[in-house]
Protein backbone atom coordinates (compact mmCIF):
# COMPACT_ATOMS: atom_id res chain seq x y z
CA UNK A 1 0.00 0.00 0.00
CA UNK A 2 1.57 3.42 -0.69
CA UNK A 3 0.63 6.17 1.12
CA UNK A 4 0.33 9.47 -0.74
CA UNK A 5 0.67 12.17 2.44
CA UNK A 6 -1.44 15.27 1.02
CA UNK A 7 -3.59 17.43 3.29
CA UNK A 8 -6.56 19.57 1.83
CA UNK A 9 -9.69 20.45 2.19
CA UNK A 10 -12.52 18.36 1.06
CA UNK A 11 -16.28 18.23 0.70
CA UNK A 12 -17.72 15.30 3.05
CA UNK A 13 -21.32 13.92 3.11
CA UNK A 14 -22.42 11.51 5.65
CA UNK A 15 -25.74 9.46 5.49
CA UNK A 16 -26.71 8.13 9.30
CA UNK A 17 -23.77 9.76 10.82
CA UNK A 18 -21.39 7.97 8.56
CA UNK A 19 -19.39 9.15 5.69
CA UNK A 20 -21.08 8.66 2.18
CA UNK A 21 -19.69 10.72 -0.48
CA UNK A 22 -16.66 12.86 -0.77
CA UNK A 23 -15.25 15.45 -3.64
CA UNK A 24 -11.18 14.95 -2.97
CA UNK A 25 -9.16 17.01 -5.85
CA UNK A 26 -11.50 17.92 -8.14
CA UNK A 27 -12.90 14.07 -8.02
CA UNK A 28 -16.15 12.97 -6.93
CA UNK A 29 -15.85 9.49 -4.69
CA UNK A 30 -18.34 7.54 -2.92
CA UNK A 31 -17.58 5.82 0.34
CA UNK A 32 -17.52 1.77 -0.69
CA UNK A 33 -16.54 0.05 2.46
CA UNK A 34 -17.74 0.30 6.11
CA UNK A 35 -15.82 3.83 7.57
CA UNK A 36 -14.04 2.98 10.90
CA UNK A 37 -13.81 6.02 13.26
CA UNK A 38 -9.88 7.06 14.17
CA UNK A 39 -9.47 7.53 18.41
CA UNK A 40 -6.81 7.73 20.58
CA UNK A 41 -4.88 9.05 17.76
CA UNK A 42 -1.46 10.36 16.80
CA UNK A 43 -3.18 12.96 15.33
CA UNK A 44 -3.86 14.23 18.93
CA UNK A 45 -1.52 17.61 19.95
CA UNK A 46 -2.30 17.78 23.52
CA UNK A 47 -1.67 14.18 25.17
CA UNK A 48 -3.00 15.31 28.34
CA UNK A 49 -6.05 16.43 26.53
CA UNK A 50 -9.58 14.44 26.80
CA UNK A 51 -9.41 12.02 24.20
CA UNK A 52 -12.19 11.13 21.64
CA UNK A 53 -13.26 11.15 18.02
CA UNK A 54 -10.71 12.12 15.91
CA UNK A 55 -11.70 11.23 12.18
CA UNK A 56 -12.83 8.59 9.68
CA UNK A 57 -10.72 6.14 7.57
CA UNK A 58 -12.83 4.61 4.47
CA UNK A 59 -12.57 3.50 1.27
CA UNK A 60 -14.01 5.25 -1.53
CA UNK A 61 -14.00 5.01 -5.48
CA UNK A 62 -14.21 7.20 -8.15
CA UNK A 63 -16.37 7.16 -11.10
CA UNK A 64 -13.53 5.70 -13.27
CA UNK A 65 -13.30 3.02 -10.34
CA UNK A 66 -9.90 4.24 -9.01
CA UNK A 67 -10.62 3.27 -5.07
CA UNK A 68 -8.13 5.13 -2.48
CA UNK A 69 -8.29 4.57 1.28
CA UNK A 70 -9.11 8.16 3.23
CA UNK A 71 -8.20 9.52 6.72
CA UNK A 72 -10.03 12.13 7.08
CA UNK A 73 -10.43 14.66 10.03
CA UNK A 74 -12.64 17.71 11.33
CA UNK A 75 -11.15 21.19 11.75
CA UNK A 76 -12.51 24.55 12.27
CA UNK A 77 -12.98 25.26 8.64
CA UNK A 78 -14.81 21.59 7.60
CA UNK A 79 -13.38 18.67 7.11
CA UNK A 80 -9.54 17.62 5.85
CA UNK A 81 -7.91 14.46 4.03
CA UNK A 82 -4.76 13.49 6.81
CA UNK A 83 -3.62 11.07 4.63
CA UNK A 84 -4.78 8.57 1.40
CA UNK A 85 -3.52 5.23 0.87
CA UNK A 86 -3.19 3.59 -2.68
């Protein structure tokens, strides 16, 4: 698995609480596994903070049926791709 390390903003929608479609650079994907929520991560700054929910990992394929793996997270300004996988 490679791991392509690119952070940007993305365009999530979720369906019960659960990711369901995504636009990730320029490309419109669609969620095709069951997402697994990320906690207790790395991603964490504060170790001595409360910890919790701290994203979604998925799979998700495009319309050309490219399918990357996603960790995605919240932030202030909506949510961000941490890292894809290939």
């Amino acid at each position: 698995m490679r791991d392509l390390r690119v952070e940007r903003n993305v365009t999530l929608w979720m369906v019960d609480d659960l990711p369901d479609r995504i636009v990730y650079a320029g490309r419109r994907w669609r969620v095709t596994d069951m997402p697994t929520r990320i906690r207790d991560s790395v991603w964490s700054i504060d170790a001595s903070a409360r910890r919790g929910f701290y994203g979604w990992r998925f799979q998700a394929t495009d319309d050309a049926g490219e399918s990357l793996i996603f960790d995605v997270y919240p932030a202030e300004d909506g949510w961000h791709v941490h890292h894809t996988y290939i």
